[in-house]
C-alpha atoms as a PDB file:
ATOM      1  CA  UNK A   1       0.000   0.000   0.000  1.00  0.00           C
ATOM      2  CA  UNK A   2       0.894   3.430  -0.543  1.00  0.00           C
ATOM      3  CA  UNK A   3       2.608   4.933   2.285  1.00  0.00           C
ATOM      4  CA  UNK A   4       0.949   8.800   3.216  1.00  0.00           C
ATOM      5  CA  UNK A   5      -0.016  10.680   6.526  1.00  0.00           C
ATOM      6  CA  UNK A   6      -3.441  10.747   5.659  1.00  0.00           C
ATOM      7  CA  UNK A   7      -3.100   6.442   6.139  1.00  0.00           C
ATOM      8  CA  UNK A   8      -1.404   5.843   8.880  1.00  0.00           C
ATOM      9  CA  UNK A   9       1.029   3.921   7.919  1.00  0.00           C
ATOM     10  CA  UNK A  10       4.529   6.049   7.482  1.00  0.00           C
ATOM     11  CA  UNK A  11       7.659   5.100   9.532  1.00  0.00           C
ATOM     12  CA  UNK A  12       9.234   7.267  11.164  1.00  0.00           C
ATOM     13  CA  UNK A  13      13.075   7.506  12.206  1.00  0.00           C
ATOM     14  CA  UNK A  14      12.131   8.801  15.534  1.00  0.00           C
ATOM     15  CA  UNK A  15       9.864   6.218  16.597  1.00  0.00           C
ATOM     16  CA  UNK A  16      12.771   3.861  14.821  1.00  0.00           C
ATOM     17  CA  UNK A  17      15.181   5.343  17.579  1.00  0.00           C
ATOM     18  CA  UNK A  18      13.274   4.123  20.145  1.00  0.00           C
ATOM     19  CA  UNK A  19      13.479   0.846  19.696  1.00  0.00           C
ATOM     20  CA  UNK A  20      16.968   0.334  16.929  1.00  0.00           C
ATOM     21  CA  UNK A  21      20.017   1.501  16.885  1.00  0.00           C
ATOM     22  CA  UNK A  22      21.311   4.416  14.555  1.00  0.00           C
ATOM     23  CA  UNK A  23      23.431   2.545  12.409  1.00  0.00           C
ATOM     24  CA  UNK A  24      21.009  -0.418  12.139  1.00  0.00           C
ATOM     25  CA  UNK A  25      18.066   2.067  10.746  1.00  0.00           C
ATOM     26  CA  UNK A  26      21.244   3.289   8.315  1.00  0.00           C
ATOM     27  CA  UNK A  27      21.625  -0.014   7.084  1.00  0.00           C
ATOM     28  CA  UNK A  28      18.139  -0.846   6.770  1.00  0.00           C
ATOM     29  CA  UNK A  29      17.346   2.682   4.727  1.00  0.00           C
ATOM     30  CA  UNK A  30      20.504   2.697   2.401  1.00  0.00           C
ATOM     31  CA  UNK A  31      20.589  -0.975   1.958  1.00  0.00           C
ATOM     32  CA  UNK A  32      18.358  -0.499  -1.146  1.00  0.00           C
ATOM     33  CA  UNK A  33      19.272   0.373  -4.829  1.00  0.00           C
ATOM     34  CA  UNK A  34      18.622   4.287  -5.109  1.00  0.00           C
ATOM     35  CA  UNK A  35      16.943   2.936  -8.587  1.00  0.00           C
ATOM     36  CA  UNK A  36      14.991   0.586  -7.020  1.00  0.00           C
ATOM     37  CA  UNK A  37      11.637   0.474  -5.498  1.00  0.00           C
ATOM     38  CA  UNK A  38      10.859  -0.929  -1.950  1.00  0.00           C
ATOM     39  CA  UNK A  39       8.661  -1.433   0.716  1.00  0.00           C
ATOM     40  CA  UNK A  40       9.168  -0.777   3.894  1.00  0.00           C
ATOM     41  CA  UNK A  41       8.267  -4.517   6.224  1.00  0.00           C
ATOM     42  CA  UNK A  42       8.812  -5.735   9.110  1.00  0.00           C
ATOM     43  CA  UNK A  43      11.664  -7.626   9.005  1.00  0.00           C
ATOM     44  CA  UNK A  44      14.000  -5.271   7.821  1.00  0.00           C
ATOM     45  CA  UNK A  45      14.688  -3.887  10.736  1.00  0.00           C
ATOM     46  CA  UNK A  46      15.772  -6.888  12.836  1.00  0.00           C
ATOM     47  CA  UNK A  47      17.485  -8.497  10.152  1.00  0.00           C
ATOM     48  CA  UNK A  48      19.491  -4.776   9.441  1.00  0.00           C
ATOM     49  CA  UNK A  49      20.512  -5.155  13.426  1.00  0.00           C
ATOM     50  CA  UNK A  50      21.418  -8.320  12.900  1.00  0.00           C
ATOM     51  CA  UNK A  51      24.053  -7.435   9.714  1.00  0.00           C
ATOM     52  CA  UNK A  52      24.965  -4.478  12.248  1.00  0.00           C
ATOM     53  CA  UNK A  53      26.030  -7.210  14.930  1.00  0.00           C
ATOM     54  CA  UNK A  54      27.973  -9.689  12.627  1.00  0.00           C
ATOM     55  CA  UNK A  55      29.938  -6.218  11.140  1.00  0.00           C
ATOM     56  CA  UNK A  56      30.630  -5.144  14.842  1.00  0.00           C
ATOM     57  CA  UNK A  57      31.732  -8.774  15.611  1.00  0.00           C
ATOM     58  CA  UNK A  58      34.332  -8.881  12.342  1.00  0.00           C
ATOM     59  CA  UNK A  59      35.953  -5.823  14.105  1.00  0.00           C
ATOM     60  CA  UNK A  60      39.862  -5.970  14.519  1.00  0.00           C
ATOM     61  CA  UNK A  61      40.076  -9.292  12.427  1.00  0.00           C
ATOM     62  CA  UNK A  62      42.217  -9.509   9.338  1.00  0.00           C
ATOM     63  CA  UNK A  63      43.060  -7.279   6.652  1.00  0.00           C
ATOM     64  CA  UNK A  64      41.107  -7.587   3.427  1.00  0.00           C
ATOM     65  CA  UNK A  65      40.477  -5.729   0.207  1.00  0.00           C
ATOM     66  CA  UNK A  66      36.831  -5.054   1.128  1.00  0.00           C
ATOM     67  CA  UNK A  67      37.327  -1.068   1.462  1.00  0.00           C
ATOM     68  CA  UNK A  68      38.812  -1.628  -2.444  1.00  0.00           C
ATOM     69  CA  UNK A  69      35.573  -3.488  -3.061  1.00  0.00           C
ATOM     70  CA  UNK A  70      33.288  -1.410  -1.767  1.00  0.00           C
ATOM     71  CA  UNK A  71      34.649   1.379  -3.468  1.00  0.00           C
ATOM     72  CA  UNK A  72      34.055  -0.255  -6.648  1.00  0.00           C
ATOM     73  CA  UNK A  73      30.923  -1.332  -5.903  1.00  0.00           C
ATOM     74  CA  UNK A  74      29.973   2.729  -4.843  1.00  0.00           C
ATOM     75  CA  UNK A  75      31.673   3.581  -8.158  1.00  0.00           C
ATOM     76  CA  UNK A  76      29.646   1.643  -9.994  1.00  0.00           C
ATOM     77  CA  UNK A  77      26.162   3.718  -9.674  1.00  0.00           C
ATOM     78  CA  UNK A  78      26.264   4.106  -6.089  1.00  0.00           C
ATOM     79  CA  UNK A  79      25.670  -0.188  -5.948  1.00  0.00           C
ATOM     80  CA  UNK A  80      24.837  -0.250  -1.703  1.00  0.00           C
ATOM     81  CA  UNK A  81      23.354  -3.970  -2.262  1.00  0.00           C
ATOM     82  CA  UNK A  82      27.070  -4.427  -3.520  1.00  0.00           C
ATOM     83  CA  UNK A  83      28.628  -2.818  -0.992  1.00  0.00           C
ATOM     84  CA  UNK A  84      26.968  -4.608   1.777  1.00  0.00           C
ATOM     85  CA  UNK A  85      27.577  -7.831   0.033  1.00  0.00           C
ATOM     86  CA  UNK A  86      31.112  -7.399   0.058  1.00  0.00           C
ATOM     87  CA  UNK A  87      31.168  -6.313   3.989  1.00  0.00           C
ATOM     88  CA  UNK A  88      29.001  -9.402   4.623  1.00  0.00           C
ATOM     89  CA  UNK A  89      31.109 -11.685   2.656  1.00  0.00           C
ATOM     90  CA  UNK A  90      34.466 -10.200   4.389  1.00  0.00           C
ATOM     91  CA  UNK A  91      33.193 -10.143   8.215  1.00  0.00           C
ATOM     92  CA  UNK A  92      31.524 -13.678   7.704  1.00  0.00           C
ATOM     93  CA  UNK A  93      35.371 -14.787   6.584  1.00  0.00           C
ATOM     94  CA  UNK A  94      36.868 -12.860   9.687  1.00  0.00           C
ATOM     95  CA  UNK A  95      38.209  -9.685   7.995  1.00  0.00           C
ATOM     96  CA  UNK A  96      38.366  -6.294   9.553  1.00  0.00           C
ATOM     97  CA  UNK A  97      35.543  -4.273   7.961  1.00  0.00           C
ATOM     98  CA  UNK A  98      35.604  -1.035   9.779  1.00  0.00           C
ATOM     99  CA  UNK A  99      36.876   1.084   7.382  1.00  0.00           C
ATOM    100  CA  UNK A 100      34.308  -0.102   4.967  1.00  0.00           C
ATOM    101  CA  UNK A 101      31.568   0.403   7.132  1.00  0.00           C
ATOM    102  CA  UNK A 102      32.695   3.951   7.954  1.00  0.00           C
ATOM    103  CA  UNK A 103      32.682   4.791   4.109  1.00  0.00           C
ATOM    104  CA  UNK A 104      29.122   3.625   4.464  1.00  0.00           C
ATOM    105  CA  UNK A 105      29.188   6.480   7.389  1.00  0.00           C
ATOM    106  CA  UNK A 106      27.942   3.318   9.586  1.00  0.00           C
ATOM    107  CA  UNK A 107      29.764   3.615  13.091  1.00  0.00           C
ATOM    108  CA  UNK A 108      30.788  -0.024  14.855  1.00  0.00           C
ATOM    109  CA  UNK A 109      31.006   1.181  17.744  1.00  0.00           C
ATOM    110  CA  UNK A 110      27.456   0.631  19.839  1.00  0.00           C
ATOM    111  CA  UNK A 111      25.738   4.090  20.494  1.00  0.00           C
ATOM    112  CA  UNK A 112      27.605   6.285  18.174  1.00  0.00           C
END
């Protein structure tokens, strides 16, 4: 359904706060293709807190090229779907992916 005031049914990043971290409601807004169209559900959220977690958890492993790959992946008509890929696949294999995130302008650390 459309989303409008008049309905009810917008989201709101205030109310978000209340309940999600910053960063999570980051990832689950700029997660999308700027080209695409989405809808807004339910699960984003939790499973955007959840990617938050597994990044935070990847913190201070090994080096990687994933800043290099998200870079490319940015390059290449501002590809976030990419982007998070690449963090995903690099903190899943134990690599550092602060620096990657913080080009995202996601902050690790909890409560920044």
């Amino acid at each position: 359904a459309k989303m409008s005031k008049s309905l009810g049914n917008l989201v709101f990043v205030d109310a978000l706060r209340k309940e999600w971290d910053a960063a999570a409601i980051r990832l689950g807004i700029i997660g999308h293709h700027y080209r695409t169209e989405w809808s807004w559900d339910d699960d984003l959220m939790p499973a955007s807190a959840a990617r938050l977690e597994m990044w935070r958890e990847a913190e201070g492993g090994h080096p990687s090229d994933v800043l290099e790959r998200v870079r490319d992946a940015l390059d290449d008509d501002l590809d976030t779907p990419a982007a998070f890929a690449a963090i995903d696949d690099a903190a899943a294999s134990g690599h550092d992916v602060r620096a990657a995130a913080d080009l995202l302008g996601i902050a690790l650390a909890p409560g920044r």
